[in-house]
Protein backbone atom coordinates (compact mmCIF):
# COMPACT_ATOMS: atom_id res chain seq x y z
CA UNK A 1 -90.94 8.44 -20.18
CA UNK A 2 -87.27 8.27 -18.60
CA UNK A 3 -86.39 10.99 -16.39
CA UNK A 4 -83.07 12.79 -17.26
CA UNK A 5 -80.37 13.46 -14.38
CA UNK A 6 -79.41 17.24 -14.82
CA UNK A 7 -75.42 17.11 -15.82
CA UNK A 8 -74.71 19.61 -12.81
CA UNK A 9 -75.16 17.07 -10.53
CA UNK A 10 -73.30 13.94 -12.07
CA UNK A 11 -70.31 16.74 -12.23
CA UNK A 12 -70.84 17.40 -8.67
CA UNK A 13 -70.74 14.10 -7.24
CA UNK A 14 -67.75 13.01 -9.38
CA UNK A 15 -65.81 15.98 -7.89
CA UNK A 16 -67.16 14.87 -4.47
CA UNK A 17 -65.87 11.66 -5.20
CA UNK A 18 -62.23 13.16 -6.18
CA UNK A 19 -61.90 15.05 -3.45
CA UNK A 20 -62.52 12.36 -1.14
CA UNK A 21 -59.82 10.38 -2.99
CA UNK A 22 -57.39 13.05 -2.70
CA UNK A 23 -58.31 13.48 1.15
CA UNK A 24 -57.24 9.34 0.99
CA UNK A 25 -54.42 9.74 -1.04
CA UNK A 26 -52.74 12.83 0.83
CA UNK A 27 -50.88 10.53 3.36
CA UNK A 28 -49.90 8.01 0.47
CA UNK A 29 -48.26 10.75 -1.08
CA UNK A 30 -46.46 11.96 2.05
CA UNK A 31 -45.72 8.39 2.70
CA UNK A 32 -44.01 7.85 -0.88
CA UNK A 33 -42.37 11.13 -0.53
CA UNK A 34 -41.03 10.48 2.86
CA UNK A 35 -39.93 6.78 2.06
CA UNK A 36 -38.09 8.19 -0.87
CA UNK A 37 -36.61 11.26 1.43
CA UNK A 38 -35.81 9.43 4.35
CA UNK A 39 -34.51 6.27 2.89
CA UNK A 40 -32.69 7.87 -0.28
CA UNK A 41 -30.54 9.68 2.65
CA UNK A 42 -30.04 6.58 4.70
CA UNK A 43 -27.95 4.84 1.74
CA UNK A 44 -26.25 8.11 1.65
CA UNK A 45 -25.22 8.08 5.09
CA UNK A 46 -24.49 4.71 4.62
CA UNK A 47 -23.03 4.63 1.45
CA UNK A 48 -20.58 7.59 3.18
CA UNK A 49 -19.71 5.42 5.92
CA UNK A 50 -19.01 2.64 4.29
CA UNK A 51 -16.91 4.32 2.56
CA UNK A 52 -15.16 5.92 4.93
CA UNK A 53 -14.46 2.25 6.41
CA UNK A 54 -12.88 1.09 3.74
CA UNK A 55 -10.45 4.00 3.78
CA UNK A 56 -9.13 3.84 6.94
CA UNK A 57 -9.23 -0.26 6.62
CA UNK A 58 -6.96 0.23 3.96
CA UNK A 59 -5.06 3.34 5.37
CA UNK A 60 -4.62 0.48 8.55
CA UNK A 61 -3.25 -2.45 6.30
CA UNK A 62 -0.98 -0.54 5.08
CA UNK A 63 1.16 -0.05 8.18
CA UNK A 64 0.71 -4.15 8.81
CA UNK A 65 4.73 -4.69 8.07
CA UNK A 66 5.07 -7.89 9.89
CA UNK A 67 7.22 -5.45 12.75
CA UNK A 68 6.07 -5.54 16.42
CA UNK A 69 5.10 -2.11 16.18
CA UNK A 70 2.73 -2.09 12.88
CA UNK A 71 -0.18 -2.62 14.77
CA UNK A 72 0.77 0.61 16.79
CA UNK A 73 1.34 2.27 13.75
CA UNK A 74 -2.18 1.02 11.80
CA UNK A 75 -3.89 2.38 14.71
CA UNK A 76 -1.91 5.89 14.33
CA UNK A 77 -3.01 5.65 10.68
CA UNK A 78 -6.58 5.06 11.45
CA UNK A 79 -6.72 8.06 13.99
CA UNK A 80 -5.03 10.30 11.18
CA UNK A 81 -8.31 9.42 8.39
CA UNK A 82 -10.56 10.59 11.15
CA UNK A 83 -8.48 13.64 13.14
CA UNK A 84 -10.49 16.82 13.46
CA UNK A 85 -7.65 19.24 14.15
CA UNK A 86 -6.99 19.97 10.55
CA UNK A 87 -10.54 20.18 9.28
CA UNK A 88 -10.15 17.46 6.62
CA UNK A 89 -11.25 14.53 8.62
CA UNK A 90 -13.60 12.20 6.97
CA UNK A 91 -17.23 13.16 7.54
CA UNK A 92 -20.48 11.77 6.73
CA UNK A 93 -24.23 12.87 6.42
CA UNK A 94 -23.24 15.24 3.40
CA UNK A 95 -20.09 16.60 5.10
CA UNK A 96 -22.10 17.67 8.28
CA UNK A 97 -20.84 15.82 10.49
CA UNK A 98 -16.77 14.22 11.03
CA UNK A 99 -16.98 10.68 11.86
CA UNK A 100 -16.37 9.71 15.68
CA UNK A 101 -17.68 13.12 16.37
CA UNK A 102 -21.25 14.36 18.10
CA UNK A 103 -23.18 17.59 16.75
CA UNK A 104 -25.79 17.93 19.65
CA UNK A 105 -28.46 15.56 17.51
CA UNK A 106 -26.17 13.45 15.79
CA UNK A 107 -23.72 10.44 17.13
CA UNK A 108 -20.57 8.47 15.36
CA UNK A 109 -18.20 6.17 16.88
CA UNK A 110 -15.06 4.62 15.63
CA UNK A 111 -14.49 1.46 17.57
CA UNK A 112 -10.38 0.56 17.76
CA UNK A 113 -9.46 -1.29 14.85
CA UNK A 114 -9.36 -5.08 15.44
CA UNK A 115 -6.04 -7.14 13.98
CA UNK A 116 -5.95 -10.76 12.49
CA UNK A 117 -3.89 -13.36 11.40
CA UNK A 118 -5.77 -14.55 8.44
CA UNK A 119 -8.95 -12.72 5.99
CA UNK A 120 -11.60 -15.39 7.26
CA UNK A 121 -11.16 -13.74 10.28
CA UNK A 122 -11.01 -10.27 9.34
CA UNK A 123 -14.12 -10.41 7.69
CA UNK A 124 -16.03 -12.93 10.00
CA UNK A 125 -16.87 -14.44 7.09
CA UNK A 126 -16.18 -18.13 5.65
CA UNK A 127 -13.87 -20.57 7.40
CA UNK A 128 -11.59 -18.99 10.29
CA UNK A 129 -11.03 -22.73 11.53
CA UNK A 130 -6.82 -22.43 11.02
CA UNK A 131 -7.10 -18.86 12.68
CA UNK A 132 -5.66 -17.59 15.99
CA UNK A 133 -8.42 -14.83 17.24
CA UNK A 134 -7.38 -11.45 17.77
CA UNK A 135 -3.25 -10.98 17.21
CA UNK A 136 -0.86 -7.65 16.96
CA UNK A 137 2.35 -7.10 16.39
CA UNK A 138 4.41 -9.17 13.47
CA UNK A 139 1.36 -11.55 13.28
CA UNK A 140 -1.25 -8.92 12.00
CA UNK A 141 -1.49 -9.36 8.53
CA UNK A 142 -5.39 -8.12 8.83
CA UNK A 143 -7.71 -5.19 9.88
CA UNK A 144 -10.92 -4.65 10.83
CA UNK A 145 -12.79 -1.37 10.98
CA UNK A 146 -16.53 -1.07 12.76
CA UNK A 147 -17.89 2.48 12.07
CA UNK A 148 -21.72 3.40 13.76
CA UNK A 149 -23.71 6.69 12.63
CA UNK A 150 -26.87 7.98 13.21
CA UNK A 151 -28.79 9.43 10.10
CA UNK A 152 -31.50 12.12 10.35
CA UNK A 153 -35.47 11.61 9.59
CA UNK A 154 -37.85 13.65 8.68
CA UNK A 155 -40.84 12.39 7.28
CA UNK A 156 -40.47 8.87 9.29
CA UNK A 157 -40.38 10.69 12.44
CA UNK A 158 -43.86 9.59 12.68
CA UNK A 159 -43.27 6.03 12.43
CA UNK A 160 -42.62 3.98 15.68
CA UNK A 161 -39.20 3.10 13.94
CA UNK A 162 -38.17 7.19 13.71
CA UNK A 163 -39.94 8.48 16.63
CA UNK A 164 -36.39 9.85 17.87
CA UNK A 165 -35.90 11.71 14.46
CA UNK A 166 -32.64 9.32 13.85
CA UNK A 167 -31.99 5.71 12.92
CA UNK A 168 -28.79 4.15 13.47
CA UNK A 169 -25.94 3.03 10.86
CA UNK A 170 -23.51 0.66 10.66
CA UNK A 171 -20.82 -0.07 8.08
CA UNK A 172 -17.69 -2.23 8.35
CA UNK A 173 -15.01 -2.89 6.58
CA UNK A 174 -11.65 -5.22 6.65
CA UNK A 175 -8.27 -5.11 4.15
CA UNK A 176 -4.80 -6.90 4.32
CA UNK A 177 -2.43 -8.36 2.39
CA UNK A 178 -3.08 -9.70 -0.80
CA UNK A 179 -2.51 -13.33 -2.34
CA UNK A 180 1.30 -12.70 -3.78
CA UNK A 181 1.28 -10.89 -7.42
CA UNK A 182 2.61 -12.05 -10.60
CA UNK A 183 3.46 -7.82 -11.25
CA UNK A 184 4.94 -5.41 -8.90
CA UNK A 185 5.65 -1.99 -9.54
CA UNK A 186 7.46 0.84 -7.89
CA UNK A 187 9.99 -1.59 -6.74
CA UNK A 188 14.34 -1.30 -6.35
CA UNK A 189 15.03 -2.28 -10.37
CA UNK A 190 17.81 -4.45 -8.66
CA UNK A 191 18.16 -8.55 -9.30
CA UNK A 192 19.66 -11.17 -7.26
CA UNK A 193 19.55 -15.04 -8.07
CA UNK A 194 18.69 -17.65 -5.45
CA UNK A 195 20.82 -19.15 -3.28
CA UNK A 196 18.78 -22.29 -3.54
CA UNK A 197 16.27 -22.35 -6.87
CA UNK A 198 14.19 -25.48 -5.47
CA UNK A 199 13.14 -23.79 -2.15
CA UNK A 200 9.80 -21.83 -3.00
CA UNK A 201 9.60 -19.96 -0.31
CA UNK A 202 12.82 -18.29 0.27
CA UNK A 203 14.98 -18.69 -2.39
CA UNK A 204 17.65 -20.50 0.28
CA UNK A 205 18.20 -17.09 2.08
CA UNK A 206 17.83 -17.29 5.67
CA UNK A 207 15.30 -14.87 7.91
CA UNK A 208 17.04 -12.29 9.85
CA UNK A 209 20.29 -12.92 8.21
CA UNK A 210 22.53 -10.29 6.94
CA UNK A 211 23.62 -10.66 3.91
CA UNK A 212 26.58 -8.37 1.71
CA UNK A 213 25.01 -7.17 -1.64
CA UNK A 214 28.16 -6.47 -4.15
CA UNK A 215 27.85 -5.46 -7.56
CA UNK A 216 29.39 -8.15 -10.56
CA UNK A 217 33.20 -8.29 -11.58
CA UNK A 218 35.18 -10.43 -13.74
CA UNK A 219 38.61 -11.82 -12.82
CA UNK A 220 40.66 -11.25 -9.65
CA UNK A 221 40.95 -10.75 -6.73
CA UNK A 222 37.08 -11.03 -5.85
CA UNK A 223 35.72 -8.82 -3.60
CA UNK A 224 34.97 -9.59 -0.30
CA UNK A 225 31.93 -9.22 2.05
CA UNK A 226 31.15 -6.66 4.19
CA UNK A 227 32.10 -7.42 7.79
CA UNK A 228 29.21 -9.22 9.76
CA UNK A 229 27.38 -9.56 6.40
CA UNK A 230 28.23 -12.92 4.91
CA UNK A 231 27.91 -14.32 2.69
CA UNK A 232 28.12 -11.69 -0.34
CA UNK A 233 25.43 -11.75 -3.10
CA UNK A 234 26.17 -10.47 -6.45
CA UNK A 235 23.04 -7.82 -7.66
CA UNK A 236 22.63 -6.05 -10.57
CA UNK A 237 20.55 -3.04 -11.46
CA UNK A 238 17.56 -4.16 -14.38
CA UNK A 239 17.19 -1.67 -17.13
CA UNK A 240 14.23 0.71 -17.07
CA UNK A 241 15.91 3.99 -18.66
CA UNK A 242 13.11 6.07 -19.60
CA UNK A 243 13.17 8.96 -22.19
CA UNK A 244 10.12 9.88 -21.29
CA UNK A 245 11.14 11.17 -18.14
CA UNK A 246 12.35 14.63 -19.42
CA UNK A 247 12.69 16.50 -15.52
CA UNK A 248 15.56 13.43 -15.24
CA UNK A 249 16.61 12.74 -18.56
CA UNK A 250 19.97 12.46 -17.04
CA UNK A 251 21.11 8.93 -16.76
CA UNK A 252 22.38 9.41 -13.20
CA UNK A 253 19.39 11.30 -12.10
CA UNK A 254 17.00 8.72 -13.12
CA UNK A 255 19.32 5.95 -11.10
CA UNK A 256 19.12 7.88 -8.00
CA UNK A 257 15.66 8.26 -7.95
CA UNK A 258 15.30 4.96 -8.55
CA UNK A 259 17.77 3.73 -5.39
CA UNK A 260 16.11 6.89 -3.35
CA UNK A 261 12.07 5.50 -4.32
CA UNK A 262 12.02 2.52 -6.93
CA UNK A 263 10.83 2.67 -9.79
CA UNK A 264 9.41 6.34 -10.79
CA UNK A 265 5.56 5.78 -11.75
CA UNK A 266 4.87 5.60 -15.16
CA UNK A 267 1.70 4.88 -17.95
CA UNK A 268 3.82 1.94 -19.30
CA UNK A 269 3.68 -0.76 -17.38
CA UNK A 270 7.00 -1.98 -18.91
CA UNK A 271 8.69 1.12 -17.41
CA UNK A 272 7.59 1.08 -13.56
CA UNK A 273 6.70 -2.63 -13.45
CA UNK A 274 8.41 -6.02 -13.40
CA UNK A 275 6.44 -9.60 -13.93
CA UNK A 276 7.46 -12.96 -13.22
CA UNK A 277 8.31 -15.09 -16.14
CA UNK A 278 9.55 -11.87 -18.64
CA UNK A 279 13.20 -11.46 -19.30
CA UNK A 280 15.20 -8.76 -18.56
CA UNK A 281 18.63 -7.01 -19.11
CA UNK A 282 20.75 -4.68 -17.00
CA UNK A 283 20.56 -1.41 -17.48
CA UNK A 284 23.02 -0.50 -19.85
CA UNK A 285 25.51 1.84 -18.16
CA UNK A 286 25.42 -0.52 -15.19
CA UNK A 287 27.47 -3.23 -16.53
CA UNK A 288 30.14 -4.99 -14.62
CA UNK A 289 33.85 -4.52 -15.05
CA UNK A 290 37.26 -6.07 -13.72
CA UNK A 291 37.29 -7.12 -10.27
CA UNK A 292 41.07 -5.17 -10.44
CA UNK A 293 40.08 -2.06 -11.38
CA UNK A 294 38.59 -1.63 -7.87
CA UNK A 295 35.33 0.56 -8.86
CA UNK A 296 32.22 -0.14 -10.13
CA UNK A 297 30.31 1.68 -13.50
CA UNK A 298 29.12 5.58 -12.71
CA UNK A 299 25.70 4.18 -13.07
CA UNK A 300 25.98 1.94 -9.67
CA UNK A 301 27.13 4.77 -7.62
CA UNK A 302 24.54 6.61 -8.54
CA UNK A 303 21.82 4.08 -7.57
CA UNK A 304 23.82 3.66 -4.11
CA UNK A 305 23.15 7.65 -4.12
CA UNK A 306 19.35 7.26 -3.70
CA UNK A 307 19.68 4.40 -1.28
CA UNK A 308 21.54 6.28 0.86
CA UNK A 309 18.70 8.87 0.90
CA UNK A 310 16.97 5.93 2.44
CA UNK A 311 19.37 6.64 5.79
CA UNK A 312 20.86 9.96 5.87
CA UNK A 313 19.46 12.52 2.67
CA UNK A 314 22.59 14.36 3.24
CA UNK A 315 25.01 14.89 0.37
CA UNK A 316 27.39 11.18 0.33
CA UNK A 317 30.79 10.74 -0.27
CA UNK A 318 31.21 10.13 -3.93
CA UNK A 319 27.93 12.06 -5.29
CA UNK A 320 28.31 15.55 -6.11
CA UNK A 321 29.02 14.36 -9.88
CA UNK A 322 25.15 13.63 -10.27
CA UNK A 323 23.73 16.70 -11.14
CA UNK A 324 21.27 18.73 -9.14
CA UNK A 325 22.23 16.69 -6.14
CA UNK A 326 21.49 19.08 -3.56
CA UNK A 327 17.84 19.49 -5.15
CA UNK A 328 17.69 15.81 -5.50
CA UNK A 329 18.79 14.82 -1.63
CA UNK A 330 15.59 17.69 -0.44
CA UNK A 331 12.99 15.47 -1.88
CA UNK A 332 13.64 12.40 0.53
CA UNK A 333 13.45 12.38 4.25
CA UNK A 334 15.29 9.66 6.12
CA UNK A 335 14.04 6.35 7.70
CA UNK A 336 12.84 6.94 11.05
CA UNK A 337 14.58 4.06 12.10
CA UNK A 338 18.43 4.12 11.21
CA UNK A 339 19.22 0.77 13.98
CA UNK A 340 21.40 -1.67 13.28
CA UNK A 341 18.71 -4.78 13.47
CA UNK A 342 19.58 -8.28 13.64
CA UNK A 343 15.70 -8.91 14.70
CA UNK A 344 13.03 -7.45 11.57
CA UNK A 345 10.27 -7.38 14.18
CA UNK A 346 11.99 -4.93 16.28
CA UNK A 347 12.01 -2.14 13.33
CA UNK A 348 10.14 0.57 13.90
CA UNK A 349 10.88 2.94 10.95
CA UNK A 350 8.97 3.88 7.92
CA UNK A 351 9.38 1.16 5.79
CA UNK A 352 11.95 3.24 3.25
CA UNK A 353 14.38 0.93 4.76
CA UNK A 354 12.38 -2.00 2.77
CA UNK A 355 14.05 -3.05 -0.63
CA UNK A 356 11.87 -5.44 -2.89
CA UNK A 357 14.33 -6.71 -4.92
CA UNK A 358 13.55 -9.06 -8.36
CA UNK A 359 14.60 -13.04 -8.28
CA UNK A 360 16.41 -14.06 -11.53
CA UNK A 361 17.33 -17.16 -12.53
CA UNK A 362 20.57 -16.12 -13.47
CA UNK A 363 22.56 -13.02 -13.54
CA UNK A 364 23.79 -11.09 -16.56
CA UNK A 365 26.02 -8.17 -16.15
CA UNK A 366 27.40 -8.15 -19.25
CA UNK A 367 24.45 -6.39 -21.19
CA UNK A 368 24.15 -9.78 -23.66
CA UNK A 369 22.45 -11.69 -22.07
CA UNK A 370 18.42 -11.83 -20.76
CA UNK A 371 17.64 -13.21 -17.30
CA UNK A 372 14.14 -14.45 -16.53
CA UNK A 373 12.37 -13.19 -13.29
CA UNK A 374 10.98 -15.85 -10.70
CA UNK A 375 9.39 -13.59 -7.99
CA UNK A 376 9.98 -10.96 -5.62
CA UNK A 377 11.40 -10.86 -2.15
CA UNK A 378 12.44 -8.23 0.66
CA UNK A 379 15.50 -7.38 2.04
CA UNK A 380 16.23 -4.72 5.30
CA UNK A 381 18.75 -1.78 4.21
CA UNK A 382 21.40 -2.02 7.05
CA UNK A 383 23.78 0.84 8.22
CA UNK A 384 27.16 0.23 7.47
CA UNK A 385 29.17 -0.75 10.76
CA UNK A 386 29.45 2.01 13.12
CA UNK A 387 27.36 4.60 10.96
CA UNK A 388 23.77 5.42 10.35
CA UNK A 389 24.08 4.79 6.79
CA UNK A 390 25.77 3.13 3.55
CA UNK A 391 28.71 4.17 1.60
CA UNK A 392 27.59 4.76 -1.99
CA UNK A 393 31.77 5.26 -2.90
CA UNK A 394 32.33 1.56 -2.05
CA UNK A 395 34.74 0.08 -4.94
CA UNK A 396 32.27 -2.67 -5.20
CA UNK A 397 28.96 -1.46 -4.76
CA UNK A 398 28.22 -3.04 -1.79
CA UNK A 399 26.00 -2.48 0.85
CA UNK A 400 24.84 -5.07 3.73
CA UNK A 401 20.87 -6.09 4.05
CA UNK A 402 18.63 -8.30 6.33
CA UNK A 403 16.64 -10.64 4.67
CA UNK A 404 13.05 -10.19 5.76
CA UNK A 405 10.86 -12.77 2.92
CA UNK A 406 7.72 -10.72 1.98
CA UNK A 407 6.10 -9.31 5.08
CA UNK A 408 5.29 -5.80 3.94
CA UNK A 409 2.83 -4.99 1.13
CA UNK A 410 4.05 -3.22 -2.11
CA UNK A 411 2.32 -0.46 -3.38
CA UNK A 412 1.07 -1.40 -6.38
CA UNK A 413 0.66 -4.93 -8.53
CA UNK A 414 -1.22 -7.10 -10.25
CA UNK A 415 -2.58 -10.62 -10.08
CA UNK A 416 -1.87 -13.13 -13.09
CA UNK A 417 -1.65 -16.71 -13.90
CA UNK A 418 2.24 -16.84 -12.99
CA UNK A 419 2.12 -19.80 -11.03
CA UNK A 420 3.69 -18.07 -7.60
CA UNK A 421 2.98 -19.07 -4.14
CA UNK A 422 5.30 -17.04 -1.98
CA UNK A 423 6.25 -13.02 -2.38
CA UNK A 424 4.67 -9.65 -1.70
CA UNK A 425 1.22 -8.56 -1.93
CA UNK A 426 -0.65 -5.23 -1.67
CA UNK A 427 -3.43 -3.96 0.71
CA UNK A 428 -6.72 -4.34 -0.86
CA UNK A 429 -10.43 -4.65 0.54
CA UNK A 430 -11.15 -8.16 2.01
CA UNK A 431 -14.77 -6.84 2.86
């Protein structure tokens, strides 16, 4: 006869059993929870330094002008991302702590940003063979940003690894200069041609020579350069009227703004952009007239208007017919540098000296004809002789410039299959 357990006891064993599991399982569970605790907050910390790295990288690159003082001025820019005094400094660790700071528990450090000559470098990363080591001045092109943290633990503080309640963070991060782009926007809506079309890299203008831009005339006599600022080099403004643009609907408003900024940003491309290989016509109040009537279209003076903003945002001979001037002149501040430079590196201004003016193949100031761009280059706005800024009431629209290549990075742009090897670029994230 088979002897029958009693059920009470089969119940009590398997709850013996489960608590015993439990009593196993209890610092699994804390393990699980503290892996996900612990380590779900040190990709935020990281993630938030990283982050921040990148940010002042590409605050840094910015200020890389090719001058002898953008290295200076990257490091300035760098400090600004992380300054405490105005409470808006990045932070980290879920806004508790401002990087480069201490709390008491918590460390950051900043190191000084590091400068280079080419990306491989920057980025320590790939072949840095051709490169020079460390550089500054003109020859930075490339920044490097090393940011350390410290995140807090809680449930690893009993792990050898977290014993000190903290684990250490690192995040780097390095931007520059672009490769040159087949679309720039924001730019002067002015064209030039080249003085020499087979020369790539220049165009046939020389570095660090001053040249006399003059607007188009037909006829005689032909205007002359500015003195010290030969030869003279016919321009014309592109046209990028915008109706849309109803605060400066005005014709002359919207040609001031565009000599005082560039191009005014806008959600067509068409509007605030030009591309290599796409024709274009000048704007159509700018067109030339008779080298004898000794003035150049309303529409030119206007432009020269902005770009005098550039030097001096007081009111300029020959602009109180553009309406709202006074209002207009307010919203730009002046270069910080207003020298007369025959030397690019030894600027030490603001860059709203910097024109990036369109290449054309040829020029068209009669409003019938379409001129196709071939790239992008940069010119220095120079005072005019014995002032600290240009005449916008010149009779032929001239003004004198340095040409400087493409050493400082646009704003904005984009990449294409345009078949360009020389011109600007923008700042954007190397690592």
């Amino acid at each position: 006869m088979r002897k029958c357990t009693p059920s009470w006891r089969s119940r009590n064993q398997r709850g013996g059993v489960s608590v015993q599991i439990l009593a196993l399982l209890v610092p699994v569970f804390f393990g699980l929870m503290g892996f996900a605790v612990d380590l779900g907050r040190l990709y935020v910390v990281r993630g938030e330094l990283h982050a921040a790295a990148q940010a002042i990288a590409l605050a840094a690159a910015g200020k890389l002008i090719g001058t002898d003082a953008s290295t200076a001025d990257a490091a300035d820019a760098m400090n600004r991302i992380v300054e405490t005094a105005s409470g808006y400094g990045d932070k980290y660790d879920f806004g508790g702590l401002t990087i480069g700071q201490s709390n008491g528990a918590l460390n950051s450090t900043i190191s000084d940003p590091s400068f280079w000559s080419t990306a491989a470098e920057a980025t320590g990363e790939g072949d840095a063979s051709n490169g020079t080591g460390e550089v500054s001045g003109s020859q930075a092109k490339y920044v490097r940003v090393d940011l350390n943290g410290e995140a807090p633990l809680i449930f690893w503080r009993f792990l050898s690894l977290g014993q000190e309640g903290k684990l250490a963070v690192a995040a780097r991060a390095a931007a520059g200069v672009s490769a040159p782009l087949c679309t720039i926007c924001g730019s002067e809506p002015i064209a030039i041609t080249p003085l020499d079309a087979a020369d790539p890299v220049n165009f046939g203008f020389t570095t660090n020579q001053r040249y006399t831009f003059g607007y188009p005339c037909t006829g005689i006599p032909p205007p002359q350069p500015l003195a010290g600022a030969a030869p003279r080099i016919p321009y014309v403004i592109l046209n990028r009227s915008n109706d849309a643009l109803a605060a400066f609907s005005d014709d002359s408003q919207q040609l001031f703004r565009a000599g005082a900024q560039g191009l005014l940003p806008s959600t067509t491309q068409a509007s605030a952009c030009f591309t290599v290989n796409v024709t274009e016509q000048v704007w159509a109040t700018a067109t030339q007239l008779p080298c004898n009537a000794n003035r150049v279209q309303t529409a030119v003076t206007a432009f020269l208007c902005g770009a005098a903003t550039r030097m001096d945002n007081s009111a300029a001979q020959g602009c109180a017919n553009i309406a709202d001037i006074d209002t207009l002149n307010g919203l730009y501040t002046s270069d910080t540098d207003l020298t007369d430079l025959d030397d690019y590196t030894g600027y030490t201004g603001n860059a709203r000296r910097i024109l990036t003016v369109v290449i054309v193949d040829v020029l068209d100031a009669t409003g019938s004809g379409a001129m196709t761009v071939l790239g992008f280059r940069q010119f220095l706005l120079e005072p005019v002789t014995n002032t600290q800024g240009i005449s916008p009431a010149d009779p032929n629209g001239r003004f004198a410039a340095l040409y400087l290549g493409s050493p400082a990075p646009v704003k904005q742009g984009r990449f294409g299959d345009c078949g360009v090897t020389s011109g600007p670029g923008k700042v954007v994230l190397h690592r």
